[in-house]
C-alpha atoms as a PDB file:
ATOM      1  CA  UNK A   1      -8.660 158.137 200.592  1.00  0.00           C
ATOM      2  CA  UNK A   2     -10.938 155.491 202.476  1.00  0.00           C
ATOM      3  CA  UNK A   3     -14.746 154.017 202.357  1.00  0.00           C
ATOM      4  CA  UNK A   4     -16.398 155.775 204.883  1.00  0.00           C
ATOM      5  CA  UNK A   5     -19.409 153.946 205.827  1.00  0.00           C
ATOM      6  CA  UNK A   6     -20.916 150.409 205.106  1.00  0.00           C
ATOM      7  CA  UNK A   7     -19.388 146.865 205.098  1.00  0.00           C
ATOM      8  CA  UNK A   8     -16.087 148.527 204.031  1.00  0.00           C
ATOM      9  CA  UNK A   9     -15.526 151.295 206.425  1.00  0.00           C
ATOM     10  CA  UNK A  10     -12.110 152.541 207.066  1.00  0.00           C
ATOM     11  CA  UNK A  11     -10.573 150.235 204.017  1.00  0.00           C
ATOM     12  CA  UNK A  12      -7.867 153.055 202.338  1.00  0.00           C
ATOM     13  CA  UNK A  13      -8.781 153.218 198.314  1.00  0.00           C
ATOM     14  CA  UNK A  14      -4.963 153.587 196.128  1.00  0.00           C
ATOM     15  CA  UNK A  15      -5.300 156.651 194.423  1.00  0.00           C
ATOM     16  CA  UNK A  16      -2.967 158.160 191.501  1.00  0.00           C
ATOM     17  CA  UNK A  17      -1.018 161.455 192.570  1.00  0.00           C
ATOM     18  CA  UNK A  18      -0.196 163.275 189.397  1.00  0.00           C
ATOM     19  CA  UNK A  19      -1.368 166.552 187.795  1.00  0.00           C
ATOM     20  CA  UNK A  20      -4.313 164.722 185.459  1.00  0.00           C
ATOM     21  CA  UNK A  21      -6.040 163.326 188.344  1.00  0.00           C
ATOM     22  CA  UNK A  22      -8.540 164.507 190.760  1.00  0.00           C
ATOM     23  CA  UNK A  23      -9.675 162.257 193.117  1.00  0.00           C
ATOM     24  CA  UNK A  24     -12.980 162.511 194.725  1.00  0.00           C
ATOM     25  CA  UNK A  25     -12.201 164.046 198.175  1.00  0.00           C
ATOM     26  CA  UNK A  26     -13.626 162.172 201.146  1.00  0.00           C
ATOM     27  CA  UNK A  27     -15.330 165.085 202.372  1.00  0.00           C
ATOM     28  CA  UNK A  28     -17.220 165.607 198.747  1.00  0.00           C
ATOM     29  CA  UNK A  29     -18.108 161.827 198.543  1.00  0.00           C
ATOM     30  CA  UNK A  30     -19.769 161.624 202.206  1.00  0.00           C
ATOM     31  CA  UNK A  31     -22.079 164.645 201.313  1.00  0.00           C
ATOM     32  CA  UNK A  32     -23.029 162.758 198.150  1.00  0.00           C
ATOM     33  CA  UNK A  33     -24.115 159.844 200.007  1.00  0.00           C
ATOM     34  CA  UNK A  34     -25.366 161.562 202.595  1.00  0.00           C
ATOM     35  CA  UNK A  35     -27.917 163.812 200.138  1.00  0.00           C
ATOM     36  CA  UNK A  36     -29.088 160.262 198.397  1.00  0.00           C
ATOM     37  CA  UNK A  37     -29.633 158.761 202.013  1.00  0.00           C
ATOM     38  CA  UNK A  38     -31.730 161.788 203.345  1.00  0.00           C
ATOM     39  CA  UNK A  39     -33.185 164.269 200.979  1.00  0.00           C
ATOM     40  CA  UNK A  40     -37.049 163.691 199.934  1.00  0.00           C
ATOM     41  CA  UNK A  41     -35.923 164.832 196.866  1.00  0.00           C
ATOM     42  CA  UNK A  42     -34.897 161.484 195.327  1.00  0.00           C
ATOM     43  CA  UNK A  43     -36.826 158.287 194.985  1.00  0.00           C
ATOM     44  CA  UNK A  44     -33.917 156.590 194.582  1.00  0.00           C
ATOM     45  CA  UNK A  45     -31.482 155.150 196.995  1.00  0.00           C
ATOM     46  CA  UNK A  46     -28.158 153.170 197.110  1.00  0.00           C
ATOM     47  CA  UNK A  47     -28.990 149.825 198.579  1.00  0.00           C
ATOM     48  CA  UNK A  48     -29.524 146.909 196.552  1.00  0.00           C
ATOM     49  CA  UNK A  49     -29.292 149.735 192.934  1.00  0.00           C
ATOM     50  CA  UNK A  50     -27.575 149.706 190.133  1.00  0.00           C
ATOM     51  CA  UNK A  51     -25.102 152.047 189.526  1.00  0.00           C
ATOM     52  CA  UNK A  52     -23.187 153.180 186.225  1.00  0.00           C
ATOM     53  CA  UNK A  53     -19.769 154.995 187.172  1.00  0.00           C
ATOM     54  CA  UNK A  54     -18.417 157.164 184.006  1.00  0.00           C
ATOM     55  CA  UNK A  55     -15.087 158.478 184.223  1.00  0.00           C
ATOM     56  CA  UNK A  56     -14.674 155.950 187.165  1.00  0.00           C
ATOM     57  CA  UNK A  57     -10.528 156.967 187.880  1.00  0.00           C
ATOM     58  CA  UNK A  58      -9.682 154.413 190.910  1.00  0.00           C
ATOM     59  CA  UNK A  59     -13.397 153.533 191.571  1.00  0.00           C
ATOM     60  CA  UNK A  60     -14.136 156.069 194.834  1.00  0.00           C
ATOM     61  CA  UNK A  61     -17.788 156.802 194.090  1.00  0.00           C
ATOM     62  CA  UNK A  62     -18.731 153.077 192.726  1.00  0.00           C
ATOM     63  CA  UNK A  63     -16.431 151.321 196.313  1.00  0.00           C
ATOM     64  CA  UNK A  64     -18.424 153.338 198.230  1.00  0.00           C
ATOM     65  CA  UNK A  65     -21.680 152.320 196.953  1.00  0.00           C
ATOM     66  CA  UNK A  66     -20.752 149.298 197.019  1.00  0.00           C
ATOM     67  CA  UNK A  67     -19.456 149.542 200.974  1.00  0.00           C
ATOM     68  CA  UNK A  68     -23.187 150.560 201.436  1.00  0.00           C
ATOM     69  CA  UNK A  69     -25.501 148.022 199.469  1.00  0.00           C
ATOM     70  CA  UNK A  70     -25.597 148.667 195.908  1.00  0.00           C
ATOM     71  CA  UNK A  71     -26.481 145.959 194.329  1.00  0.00           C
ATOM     72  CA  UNK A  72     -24.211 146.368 191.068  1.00  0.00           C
ATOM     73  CA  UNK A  73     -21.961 148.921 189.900  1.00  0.00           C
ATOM     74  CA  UNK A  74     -20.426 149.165 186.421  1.00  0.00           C
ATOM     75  CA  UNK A  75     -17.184 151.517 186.020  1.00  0.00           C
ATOM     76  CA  UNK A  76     -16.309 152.945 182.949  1.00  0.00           C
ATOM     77  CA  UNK A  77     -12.375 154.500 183.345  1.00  0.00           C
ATOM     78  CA  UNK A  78     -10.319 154.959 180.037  1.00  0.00           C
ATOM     79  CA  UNK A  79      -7.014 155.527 181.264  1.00  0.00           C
ATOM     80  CA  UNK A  80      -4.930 152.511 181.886  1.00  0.00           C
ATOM     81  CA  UNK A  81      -3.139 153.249 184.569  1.00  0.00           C
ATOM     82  CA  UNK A  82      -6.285 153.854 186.782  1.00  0.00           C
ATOM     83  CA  UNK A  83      -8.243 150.922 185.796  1.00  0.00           C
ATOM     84  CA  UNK A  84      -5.780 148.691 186.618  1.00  0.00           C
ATOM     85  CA  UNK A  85      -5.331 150.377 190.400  1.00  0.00           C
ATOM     86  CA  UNK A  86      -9.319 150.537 190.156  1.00  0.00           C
ATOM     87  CA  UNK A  87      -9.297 146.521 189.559  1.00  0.00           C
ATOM     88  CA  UNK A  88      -6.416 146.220 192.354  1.00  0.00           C
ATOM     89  CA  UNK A  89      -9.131 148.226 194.955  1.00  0.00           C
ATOM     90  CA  UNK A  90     -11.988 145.879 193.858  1.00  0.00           C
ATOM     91  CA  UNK A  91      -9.656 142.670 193.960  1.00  0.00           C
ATOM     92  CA  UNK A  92      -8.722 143.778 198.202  1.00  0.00           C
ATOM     93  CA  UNK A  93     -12.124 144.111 198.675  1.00  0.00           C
ATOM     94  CA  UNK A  94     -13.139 140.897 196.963  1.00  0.00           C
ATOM     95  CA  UNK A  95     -16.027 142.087 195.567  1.00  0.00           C
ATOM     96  CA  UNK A  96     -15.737 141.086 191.819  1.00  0.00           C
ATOM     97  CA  UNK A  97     -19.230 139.582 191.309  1.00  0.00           C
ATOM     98  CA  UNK A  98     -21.429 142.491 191.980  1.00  0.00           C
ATOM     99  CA  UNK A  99     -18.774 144.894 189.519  1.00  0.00           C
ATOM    100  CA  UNK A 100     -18.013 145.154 185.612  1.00  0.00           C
ATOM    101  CA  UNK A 101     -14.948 147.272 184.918  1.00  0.00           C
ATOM    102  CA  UNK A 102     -14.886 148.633 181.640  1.00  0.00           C
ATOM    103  CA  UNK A 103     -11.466 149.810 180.214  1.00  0.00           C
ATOM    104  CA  UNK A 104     -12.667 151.945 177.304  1.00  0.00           C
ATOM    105  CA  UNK A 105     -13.577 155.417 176.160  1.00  0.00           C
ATOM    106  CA  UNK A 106     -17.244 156.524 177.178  1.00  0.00           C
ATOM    107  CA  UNK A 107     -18.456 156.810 173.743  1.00  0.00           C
ATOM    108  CA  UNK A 108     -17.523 153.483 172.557  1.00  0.00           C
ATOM    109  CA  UNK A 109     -18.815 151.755 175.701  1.00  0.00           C
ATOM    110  CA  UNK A 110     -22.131 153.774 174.894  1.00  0.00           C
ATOM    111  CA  UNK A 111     -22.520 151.946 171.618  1.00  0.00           C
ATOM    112  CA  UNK A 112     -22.607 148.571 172.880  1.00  0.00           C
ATOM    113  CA  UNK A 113     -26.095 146.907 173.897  1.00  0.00           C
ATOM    114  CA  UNK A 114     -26.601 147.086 177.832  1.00  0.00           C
ATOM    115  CA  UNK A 115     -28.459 144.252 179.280  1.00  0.00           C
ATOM    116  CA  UNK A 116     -29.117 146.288 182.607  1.00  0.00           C
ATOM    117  CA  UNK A 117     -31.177 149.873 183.631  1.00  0.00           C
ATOM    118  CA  UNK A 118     -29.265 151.637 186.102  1.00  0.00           C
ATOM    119  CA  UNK A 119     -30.956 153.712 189.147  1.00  0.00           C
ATOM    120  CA  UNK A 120     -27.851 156.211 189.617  1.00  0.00           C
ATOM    121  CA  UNK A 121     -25.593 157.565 187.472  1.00  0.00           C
ATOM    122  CA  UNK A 122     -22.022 159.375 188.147  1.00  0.00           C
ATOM    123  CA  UNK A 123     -20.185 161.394 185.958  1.00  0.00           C
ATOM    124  CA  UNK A 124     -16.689 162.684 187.196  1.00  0.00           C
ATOM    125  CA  UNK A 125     -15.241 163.982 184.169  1.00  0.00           C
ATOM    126  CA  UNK A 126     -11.853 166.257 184.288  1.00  0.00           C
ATOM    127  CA  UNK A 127     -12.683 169.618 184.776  1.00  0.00           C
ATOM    128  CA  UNK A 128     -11.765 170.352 181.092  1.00  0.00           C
ATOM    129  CA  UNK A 129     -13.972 168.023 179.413  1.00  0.00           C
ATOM    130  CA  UNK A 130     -16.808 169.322 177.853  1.00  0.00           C
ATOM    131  CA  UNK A 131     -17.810 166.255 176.191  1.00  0.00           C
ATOM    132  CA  UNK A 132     -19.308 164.498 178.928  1.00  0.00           C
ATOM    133  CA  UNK A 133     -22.760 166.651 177.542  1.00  0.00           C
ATOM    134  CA  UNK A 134     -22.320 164.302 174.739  1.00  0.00           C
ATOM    135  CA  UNK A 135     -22.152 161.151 176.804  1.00  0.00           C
ATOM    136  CA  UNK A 136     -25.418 162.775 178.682  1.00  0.00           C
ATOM    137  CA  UNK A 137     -27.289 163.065 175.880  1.00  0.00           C
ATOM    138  CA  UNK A 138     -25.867 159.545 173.974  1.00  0.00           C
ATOM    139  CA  UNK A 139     -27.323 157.875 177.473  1.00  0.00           C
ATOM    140  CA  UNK A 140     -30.800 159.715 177.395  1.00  0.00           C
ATOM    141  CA  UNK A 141     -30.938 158.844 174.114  1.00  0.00           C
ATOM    142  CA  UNK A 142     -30.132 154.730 174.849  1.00  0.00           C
ATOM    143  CA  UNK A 143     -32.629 155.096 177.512  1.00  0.00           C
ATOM    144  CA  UNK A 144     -30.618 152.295 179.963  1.00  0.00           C
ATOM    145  CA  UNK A 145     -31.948 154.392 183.023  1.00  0.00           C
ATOM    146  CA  UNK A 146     -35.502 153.371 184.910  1.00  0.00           C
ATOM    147  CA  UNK A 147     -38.327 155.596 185.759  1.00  0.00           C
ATOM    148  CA  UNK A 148     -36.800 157.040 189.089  1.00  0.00           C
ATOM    149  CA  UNK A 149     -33.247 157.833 188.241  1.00  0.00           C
ATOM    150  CA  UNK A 150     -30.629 160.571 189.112  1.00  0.00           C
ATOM    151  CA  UNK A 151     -27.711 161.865 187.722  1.00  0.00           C
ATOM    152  CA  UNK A 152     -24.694 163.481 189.838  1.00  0.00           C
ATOM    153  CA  UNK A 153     -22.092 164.831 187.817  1.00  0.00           C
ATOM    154  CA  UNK A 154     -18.795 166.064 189.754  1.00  0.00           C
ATOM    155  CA  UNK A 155     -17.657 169.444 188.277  1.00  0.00           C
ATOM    156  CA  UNK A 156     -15.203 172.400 189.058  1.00  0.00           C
ATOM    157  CA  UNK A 157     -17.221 175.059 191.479  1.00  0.00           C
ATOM    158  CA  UNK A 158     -16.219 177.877 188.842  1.00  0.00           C
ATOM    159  CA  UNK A 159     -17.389 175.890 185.081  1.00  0.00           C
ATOM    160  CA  UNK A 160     -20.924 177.028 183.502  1.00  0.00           C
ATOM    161  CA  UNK A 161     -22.031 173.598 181.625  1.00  0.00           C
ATOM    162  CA  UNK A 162     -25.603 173.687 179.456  1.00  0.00           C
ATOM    163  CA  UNK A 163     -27.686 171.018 180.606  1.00  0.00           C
ATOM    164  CA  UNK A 164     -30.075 172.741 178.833  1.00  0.00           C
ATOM    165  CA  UNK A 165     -32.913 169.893 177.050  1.00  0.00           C
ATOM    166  CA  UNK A 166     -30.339 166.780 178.748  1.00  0.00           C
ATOM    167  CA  UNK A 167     -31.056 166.659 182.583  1.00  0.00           C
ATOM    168  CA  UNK A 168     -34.004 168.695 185.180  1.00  0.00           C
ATOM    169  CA  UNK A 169     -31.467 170.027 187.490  1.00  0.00           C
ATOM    170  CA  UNK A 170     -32.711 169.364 191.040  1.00  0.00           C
ATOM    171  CA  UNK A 171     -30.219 170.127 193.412  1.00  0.00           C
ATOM    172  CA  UNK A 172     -26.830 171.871 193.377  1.00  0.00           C
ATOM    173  CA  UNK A 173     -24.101 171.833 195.990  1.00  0.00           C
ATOM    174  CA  UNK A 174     -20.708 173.432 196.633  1.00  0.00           C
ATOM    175  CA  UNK A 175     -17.861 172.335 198.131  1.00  0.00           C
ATOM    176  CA  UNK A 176     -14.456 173.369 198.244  1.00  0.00           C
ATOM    177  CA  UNK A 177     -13.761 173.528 194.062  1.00  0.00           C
ATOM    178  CA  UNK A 178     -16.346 171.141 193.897  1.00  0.00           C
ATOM    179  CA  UNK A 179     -19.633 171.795 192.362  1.00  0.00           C
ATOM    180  CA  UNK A 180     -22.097 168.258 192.590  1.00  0.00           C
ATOM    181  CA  UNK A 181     -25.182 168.548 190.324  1.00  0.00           C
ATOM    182  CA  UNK A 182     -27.918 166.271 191.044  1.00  0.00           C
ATOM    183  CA  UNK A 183     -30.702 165.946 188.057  1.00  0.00           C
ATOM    184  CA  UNK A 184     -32.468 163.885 186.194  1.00  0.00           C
ATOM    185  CA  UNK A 185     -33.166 162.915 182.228  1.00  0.00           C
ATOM    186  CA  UNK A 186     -35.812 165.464 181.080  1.00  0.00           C
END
């Protein structure tokens, strides 16, 4: 795994190999970016936002952002053993001032006060968790997201979720396993 564009091109990201992770492949990540850099679509683009990364694993999605402007990116990872390798990739980088790492389950995070709004929004949740539609709804609900958002959520190709009164769905890829949703809060 690697950054593929911006400041931090070519740095390799430490990933976790074992049977409860899935990394976000490089491939899947630069067609991500590249949809947020050139679809008319979206109002909103990386440079200089704010990004909140739930279900962060080792930090992919929220490096790369970072690599190409954002201005702040807050990752939200539960499991231990991948926040600690997330904090490692941050700490090679050296880019602790723009970043918040948050080692905590989603739903408590949700019920603390946020200062910030965030312009983008990833959700990478494992492919069996269905209660990332609660998280959805908990952050429409907080409203921490401004007027010209999006949402990408990372799921398997195969998976039927209801987004049904959460997000607008505006745009949905395949590739590989990988199904990326792009929406916003209705």
């Amino acid at each position: 795994m690697r950054v593929i564009s911006g400041k931090f091109k070519g740095y390799k990201i430490e990933f976790t190999k074992n049977s409860l992770t899935r990394p976000l492949k490089d491939s899947v990540k630069e067609s991500i970016f590249n949809v947020l850099a050139h679809s008319n679509l979206f109002k909103v683009r990386v440079e200089k936002s704010k990004i909140l990364d739930l279900y962060s694993g080792i930090g992919s999605f929220g490096i790369e952002a970072i690599s190409r402007g954002a201005k702040k990116v807050m990752f939200i990872e539960q499991d231990n053993h991948n926040a600690k390798i997330l904090k490692n990739n941050l700490m090679r980088i050296s880019q602790i001032d723009q970043v918040n790492v948050i080692n905590d389950k989603i739903e408590n995070t949700l019920k603390k006060k946020f200062e910030d709004k965030f312009d983008i929004f990833f959700f990478d949740p494992p492919f069996s968790d269905f209660n990332f539609l609660e998280n959805l709804k908990t952050l429409r609900n907080i409203k921490i997201f401004k007027k010209d958002h999006i949402i990408i959520i990372h799921r398997e190709k195969n998976v039927s979720d209801n987004f049904q009164n959460i997000l607008d769905i505006t745009m949905t890829r395949n590739y590989g396993r990988s199904k990326i949703i792009f929406g916003k809060f209705n």
